[in-house]
PDB file of N, CA and C in Angstrom:
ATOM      1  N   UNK A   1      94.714 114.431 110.058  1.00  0.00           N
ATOM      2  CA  UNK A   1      94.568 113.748 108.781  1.00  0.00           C
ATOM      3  C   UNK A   1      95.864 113.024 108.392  1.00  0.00           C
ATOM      4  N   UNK A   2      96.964 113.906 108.832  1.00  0.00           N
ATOM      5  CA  UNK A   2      98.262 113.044 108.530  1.00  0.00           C
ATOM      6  C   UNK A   2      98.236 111.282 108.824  1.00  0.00           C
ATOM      7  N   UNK A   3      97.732 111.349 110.516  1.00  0.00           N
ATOM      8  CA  UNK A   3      98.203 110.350 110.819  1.00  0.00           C
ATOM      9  C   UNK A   3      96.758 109.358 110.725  1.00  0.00           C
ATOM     10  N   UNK A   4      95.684 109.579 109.819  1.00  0.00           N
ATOM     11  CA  UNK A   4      95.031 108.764 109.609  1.00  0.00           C
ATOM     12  C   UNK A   4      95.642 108.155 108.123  1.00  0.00           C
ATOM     13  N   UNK A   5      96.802 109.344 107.193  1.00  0.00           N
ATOM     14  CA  UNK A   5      97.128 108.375 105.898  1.00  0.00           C
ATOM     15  C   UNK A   5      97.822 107.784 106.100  1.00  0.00           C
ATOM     16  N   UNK A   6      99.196 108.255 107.380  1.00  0.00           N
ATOM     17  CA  UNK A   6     100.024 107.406 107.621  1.00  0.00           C
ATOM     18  C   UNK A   6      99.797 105.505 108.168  1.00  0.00           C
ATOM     19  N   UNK A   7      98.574 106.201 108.676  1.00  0.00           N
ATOM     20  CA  UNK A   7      97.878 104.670 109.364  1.00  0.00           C
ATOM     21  C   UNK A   7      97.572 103.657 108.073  1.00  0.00           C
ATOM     22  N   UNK A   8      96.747 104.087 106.903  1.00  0.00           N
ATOM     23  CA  UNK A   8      96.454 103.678 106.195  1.00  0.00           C
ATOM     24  C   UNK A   8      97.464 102.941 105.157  1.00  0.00           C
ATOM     25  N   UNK A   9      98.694 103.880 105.027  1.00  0.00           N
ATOM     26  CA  UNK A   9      99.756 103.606 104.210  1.00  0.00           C
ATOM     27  C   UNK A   9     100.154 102.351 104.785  1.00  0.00           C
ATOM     28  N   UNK A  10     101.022 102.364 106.127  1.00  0.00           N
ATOM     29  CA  UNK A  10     101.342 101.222 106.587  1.00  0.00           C
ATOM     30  C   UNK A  10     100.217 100.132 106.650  1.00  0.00           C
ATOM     31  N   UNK A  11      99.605 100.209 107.345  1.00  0.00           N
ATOM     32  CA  UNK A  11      98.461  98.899 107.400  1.00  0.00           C
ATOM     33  C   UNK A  11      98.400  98.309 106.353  1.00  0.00           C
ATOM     34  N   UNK A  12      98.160  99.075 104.871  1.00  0.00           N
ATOM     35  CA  UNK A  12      97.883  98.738 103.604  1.00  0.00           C
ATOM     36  C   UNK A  12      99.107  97.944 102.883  1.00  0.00           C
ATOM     37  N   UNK A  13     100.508  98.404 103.627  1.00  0.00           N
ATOM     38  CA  UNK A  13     101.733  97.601 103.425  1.00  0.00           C
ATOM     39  C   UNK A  13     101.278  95.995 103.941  1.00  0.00           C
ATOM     40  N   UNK A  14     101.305  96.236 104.938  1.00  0.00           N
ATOM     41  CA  UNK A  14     101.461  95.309 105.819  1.00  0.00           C
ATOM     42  C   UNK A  14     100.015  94.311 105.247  1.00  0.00           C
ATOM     43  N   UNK A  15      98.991  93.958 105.135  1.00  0.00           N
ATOM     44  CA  UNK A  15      97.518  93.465 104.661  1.00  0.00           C
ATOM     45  C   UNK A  15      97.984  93.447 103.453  1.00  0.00           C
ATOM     46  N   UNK A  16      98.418  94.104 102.585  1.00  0.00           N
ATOM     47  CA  UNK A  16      97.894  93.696 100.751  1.00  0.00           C
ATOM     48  C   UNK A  16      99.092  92.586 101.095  1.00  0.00           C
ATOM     49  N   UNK A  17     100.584  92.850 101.352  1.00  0.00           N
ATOM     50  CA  UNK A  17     101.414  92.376 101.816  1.00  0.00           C
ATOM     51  C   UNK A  17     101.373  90.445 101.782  1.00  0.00           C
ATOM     52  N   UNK A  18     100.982  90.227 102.961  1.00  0.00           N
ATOM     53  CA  UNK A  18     100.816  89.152 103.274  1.00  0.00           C
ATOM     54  C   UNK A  18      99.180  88.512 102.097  1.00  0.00           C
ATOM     55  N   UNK A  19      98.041  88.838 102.428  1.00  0.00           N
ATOM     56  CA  UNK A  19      97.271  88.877 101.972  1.00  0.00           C
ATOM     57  C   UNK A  19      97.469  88.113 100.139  1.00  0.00           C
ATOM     58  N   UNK A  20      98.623  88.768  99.430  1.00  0.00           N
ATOM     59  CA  UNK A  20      98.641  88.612  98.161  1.00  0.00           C
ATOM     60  C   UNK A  20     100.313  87.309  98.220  1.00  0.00           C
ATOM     61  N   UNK A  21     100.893  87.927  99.033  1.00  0.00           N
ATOM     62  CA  UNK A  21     101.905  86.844  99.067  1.00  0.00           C
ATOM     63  C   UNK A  21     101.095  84.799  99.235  1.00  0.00           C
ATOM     64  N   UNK A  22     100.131  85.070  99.870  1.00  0.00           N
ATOM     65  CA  UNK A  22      99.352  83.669 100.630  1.00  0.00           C
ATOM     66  C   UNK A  22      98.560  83.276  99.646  1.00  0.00           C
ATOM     67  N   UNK A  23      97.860  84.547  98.901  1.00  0.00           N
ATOM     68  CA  UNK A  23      96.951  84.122  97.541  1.00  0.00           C
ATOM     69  C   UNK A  23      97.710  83.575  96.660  1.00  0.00           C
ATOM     70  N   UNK A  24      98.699  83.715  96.663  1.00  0.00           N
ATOM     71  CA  UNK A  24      99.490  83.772  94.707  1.00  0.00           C
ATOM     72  C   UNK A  24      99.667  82.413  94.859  1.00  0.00           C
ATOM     73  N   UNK A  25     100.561  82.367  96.540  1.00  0.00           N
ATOM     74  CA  UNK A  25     101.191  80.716  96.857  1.00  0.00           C
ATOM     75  C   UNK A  25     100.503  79.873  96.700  1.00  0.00           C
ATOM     76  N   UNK A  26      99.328  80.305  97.213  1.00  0.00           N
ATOM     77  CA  UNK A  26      98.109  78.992  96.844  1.00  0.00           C
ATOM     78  C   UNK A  26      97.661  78.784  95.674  1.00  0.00           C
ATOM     79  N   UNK A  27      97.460  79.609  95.212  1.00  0.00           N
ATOM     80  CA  UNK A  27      96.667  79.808  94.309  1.00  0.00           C
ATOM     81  C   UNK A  27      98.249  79.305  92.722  1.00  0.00           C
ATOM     82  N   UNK A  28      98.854  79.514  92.558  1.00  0.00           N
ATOM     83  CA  UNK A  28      99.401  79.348  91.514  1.00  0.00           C
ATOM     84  C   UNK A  28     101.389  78.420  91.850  1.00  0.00           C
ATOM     85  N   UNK A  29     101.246  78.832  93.227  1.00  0.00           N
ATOM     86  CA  UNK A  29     102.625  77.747  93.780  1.00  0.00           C
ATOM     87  C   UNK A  29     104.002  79.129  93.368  1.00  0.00           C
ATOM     88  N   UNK A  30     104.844  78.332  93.932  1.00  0.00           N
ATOM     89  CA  UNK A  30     106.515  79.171  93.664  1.00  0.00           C
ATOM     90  C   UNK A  30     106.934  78.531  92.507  1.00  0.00           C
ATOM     91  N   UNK A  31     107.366  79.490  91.370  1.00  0.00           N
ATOM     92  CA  UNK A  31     108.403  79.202  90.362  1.00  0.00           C
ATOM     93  C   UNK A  31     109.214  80.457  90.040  1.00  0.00           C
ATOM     94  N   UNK A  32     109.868  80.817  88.944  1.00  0.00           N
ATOM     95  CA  UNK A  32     110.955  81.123  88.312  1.00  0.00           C
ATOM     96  C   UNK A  32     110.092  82.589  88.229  1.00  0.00           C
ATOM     97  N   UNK A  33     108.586  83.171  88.384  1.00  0.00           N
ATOM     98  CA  UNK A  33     108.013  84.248  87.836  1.00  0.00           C
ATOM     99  C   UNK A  33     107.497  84.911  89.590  1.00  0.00           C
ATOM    100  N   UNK A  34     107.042  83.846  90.203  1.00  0.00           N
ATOM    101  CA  UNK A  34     106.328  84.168  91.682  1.00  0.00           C
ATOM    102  C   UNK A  34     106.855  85.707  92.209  1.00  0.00           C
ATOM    103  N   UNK A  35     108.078  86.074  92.457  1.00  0.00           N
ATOM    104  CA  UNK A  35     108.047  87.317  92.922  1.00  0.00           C
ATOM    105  C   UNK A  35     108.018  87.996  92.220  1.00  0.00           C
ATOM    106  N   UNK A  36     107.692  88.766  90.784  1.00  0.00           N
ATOM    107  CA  UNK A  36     107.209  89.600  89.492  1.00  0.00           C
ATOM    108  C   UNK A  36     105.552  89.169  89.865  1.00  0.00           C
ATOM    109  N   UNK A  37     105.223  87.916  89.519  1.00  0.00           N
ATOM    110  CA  UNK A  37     103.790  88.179  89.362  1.00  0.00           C
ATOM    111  C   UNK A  37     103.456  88.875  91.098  1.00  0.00           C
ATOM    112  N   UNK A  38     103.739  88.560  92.208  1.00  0.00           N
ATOM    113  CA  UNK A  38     103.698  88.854  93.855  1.00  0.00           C
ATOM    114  C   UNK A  38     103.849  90.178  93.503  1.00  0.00           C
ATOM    115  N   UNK A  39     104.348  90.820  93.147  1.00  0.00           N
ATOM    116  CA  UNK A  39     104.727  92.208  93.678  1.00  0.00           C
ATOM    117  C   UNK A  39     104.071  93.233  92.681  1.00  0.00           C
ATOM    118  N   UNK A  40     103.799  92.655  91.461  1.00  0.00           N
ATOM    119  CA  UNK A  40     102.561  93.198  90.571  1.00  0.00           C
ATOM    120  C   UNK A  40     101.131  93.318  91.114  1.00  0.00           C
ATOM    121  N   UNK A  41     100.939  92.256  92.072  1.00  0.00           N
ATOM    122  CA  UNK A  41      99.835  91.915  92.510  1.00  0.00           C
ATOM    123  C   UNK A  41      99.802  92.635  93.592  1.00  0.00           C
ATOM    124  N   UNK A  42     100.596  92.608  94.448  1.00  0.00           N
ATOM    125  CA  UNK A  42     100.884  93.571  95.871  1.00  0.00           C
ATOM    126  C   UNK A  42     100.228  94.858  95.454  1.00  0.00           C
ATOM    127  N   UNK A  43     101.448  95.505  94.543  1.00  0.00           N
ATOM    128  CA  UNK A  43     101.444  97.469  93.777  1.00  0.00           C
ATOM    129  C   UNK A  43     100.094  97.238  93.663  1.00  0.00           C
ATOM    130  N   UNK A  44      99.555  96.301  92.665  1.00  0.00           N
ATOM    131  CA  UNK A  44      98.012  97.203  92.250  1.00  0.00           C
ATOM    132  C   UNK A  44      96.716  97.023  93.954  1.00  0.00           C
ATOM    133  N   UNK A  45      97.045  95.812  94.685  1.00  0.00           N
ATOM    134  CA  UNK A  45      96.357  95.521  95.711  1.00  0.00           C
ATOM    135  C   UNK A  45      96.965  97.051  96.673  1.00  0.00           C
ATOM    136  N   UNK A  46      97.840  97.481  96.885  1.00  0.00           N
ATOM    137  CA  UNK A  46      97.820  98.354  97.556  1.00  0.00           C
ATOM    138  C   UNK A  46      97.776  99.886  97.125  1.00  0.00           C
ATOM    139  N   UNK A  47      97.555  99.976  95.986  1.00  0.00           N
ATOM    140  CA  UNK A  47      96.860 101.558  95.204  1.00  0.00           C
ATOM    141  C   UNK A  47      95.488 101.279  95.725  1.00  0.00           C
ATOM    142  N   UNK A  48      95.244 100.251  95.611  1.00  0.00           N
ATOM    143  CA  UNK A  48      93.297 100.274  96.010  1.00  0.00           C
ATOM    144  C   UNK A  48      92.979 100.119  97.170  1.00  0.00           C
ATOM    145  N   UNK A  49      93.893  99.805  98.029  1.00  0.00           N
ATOM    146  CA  UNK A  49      93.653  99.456  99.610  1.00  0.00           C
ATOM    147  C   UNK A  49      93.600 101.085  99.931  1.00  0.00           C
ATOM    148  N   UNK A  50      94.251 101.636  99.842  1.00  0.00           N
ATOM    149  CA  UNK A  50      94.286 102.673 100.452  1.00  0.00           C
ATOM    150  C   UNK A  50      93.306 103.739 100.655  1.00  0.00           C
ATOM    151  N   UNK A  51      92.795 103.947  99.296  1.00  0.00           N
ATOM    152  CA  UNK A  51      91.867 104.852  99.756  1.00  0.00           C
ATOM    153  C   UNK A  51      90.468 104.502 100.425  1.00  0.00           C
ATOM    154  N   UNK A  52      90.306 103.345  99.833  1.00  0.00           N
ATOM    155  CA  UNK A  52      89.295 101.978 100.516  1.00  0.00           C
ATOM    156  C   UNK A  52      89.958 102.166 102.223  1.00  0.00           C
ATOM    157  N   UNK A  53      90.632 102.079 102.715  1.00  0.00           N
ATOM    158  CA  UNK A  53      90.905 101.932 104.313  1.00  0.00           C
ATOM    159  C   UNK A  53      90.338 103.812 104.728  1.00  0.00           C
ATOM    160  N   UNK A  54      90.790 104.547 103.513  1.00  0.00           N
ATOM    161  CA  UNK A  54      90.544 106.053 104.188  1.00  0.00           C
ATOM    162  C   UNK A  54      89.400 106.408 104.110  1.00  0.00           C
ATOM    163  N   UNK A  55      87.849 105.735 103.241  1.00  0.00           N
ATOM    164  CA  UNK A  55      86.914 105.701 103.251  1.00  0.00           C
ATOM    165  C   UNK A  55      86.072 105.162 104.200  1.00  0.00           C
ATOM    166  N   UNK A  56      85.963 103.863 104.218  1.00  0.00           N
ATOM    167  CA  UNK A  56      85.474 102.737 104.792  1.00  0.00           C
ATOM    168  C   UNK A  56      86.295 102.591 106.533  1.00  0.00           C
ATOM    169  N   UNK A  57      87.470 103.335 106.674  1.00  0.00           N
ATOM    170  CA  UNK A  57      87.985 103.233 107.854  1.00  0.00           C
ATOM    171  C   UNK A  57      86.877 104.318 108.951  1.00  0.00           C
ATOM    172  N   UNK A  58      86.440 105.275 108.386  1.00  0.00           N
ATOM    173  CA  UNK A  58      85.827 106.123 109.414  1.00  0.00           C
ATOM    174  C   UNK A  58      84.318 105.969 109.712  1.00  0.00           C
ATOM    175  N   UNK A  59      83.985 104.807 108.398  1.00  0.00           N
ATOM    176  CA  UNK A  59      82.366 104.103 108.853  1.00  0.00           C
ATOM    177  C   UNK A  59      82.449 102.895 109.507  1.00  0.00           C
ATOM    178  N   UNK A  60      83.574 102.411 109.503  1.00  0.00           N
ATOM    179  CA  UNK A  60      83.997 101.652 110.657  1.00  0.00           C
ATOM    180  C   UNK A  60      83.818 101.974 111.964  1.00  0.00           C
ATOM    181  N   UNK A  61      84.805 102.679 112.205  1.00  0.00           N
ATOM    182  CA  UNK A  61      85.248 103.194 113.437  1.00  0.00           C
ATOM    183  C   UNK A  61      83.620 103.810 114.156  1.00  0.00           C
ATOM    184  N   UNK A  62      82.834 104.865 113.219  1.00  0.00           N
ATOM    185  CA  UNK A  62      81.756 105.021 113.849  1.00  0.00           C
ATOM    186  C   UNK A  62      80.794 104.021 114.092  1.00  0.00           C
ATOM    187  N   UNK A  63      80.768 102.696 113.178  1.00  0.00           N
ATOM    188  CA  UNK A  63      80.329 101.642 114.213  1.00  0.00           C
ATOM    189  C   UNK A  63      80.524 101.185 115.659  1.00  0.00           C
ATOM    190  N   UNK A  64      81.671 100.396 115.102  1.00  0.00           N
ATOM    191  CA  UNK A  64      82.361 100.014 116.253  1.00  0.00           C
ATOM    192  C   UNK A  64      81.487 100.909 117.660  1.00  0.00           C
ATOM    193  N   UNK A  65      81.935 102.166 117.819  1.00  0.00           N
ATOM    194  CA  UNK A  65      82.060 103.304 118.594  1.00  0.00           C
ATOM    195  C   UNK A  65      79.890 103.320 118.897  1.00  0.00           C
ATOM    196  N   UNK A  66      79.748 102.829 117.762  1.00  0.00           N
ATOM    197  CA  UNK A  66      78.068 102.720 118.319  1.00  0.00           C
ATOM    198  C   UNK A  66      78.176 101.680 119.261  1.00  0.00           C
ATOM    199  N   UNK A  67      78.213 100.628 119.050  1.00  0.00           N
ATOM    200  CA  UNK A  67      78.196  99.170 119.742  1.00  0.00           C
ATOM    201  C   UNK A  67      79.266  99.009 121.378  1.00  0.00           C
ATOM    202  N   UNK A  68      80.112 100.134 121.202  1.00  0.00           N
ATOM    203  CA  UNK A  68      80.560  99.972 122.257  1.00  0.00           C
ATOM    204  C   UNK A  68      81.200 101.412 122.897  1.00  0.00           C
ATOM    205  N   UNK A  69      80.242 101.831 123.041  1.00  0.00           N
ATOM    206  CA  UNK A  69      79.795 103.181 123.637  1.00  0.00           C
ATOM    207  C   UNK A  69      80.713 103.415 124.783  1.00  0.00           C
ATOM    208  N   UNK A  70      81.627 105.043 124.781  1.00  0.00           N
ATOM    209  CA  UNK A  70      82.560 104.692 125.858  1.00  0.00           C
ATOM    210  C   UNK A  70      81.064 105.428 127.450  1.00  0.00           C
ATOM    211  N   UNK A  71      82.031 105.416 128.174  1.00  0.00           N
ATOM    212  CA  UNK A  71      81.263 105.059 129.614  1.00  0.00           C
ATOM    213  C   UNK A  71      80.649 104.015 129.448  1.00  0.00           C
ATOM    214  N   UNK A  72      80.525 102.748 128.982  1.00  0.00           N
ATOM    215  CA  UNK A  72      80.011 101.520 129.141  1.00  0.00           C
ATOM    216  C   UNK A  72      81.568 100.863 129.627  1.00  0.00           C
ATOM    217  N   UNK A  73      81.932 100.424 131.316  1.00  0.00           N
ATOM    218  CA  UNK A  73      82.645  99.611 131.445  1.00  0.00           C
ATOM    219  C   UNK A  73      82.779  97.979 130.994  1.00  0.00           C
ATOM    220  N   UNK A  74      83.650  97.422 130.347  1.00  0.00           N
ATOM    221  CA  UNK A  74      83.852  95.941 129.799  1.00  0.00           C
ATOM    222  C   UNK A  74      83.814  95.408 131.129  1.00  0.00           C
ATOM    223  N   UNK A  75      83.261  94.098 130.831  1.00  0.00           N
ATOM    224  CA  UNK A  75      83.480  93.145 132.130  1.00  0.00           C
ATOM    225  C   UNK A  75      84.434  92.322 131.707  1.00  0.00           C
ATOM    226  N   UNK A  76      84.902  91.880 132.792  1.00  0.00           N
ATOM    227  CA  UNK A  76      86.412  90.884 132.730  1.00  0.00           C
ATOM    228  C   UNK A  76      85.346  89.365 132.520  1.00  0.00           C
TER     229      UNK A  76
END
């Protein structure tokens, strides 16, 4: 379990991260406020990422894991 929050923590760095840095830019441009409003936006985008990745990460994964069933070799 550790290293499924640890997974989550980082990833969730890294995704709200970029993710909110690319929205703001577009969406409202760089001035004198951009990194306050960015990093407001980041904190609350990554309180909610997280448990969202620790939920939704393991109905994932059991997809995935349907569709590509191990002993099924990939072809090149």
């Amino acid at each position: 379990m550790k290293k499924k929050i640890a997974f989550a923590m980082i990833m969730g760095v890294a995704t709200t991260g970029i993710i909110s840095f690319l929205l703001i830019s577009v969406n409202l441009g760089y001035s004198d406020k951009f990194l306050k409003i960015w990093f407001k936006s980041w904190l609350l985008s990554y309180t909610i990422v997280i448990p969202c990745i620790l939920v939704i990460g393991p109905v994932v994964e059991r997809f995935v894991n349907k569709l590509f069933p191990e002993g099924v070799r990939e072809t090149e």
